[in-house]
Protein backbone atom coordinates (compact mmCIF):
# COMPACT_ATOMS: atom_id res chain seq x y z
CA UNK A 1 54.68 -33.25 -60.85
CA UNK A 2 57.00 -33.13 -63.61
CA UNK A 3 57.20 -30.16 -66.23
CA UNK A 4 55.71 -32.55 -68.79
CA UNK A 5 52.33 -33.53 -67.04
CA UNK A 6 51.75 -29.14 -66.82
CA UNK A 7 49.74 -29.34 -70.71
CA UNK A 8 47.93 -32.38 -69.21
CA UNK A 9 46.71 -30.48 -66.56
CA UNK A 10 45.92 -27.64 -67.78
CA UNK A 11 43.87 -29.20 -70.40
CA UNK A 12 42.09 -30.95 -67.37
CA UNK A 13 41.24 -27.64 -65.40
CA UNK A 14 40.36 -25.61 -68.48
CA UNK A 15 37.97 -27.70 -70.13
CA UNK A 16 36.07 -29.79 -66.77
CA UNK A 17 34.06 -28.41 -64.95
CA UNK A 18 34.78 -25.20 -62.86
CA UNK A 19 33.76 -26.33 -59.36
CA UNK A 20 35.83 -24.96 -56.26
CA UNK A 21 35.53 -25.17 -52.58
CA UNK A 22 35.67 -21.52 -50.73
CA UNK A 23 38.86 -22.77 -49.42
CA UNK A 24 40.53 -22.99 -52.49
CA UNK A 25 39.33 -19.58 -54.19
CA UNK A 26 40.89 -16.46 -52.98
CA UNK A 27 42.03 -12.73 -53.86
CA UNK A 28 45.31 -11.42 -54.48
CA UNK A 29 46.26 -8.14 -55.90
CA UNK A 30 42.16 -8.29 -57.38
CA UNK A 31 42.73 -11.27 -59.01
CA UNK A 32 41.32 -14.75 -58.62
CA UNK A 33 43.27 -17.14 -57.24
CA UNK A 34 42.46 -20.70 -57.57
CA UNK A 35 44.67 -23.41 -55.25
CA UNK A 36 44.98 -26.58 -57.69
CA UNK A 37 45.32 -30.10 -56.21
CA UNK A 38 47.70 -31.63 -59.20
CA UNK A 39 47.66 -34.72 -57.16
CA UNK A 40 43.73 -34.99 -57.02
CA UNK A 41 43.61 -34.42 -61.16
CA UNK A 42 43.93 -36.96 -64.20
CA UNK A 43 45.73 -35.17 -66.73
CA UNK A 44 44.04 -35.09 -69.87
CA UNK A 45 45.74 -36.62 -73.37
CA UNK A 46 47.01 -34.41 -75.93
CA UNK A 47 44.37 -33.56 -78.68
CA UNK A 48 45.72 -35.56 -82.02
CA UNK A 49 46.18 -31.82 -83.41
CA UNK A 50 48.81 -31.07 -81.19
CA UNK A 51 50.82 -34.58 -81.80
CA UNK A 52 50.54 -33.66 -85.38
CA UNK A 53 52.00 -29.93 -84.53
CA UNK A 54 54.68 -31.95 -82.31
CA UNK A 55 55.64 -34.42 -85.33
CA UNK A 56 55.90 -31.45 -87.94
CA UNK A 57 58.15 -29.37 -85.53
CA UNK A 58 60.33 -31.93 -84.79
CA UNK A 59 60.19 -32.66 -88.66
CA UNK A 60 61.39 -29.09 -89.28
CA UNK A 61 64.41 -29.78 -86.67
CA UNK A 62 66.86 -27.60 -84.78
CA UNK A 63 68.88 -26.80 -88.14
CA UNK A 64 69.06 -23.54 -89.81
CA UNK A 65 68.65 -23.52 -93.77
CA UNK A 66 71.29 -21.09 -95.12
């Protein structure tokens, strides 16, 4: 898994549907915990709203306006 395919994924898990086995949903510290498979999920495409976001920031580039 690279650092790139992370969005992908996250888009995957956050907007499918939210069904776990028991083996893969614990507690820690009273939180949730729940064990992803990355190699079991398709990551899902970036929305065209966040290419556009991409485009414009690159646009707006590294330099500093003095």
């Amino acid at each position: 898994m690279t650092p790139y395919s992370v969005p992908g994924l996250l888009r995957a898990v956050l907007t499918g549907p939210q069904l776990y086995s028991s083996s893969d949903v614990g507690e820690v510290l009273g939180m949730r915990l729940i064990r992803l498979r990355p190699d079991e999920l398709t990551p899902d495409p970036e929305p065209e709203q966040g290419r556009a976001l991409t485009v414009v920031q690159a646009l707006s580039g590294p330099g500093r306006d003095r």
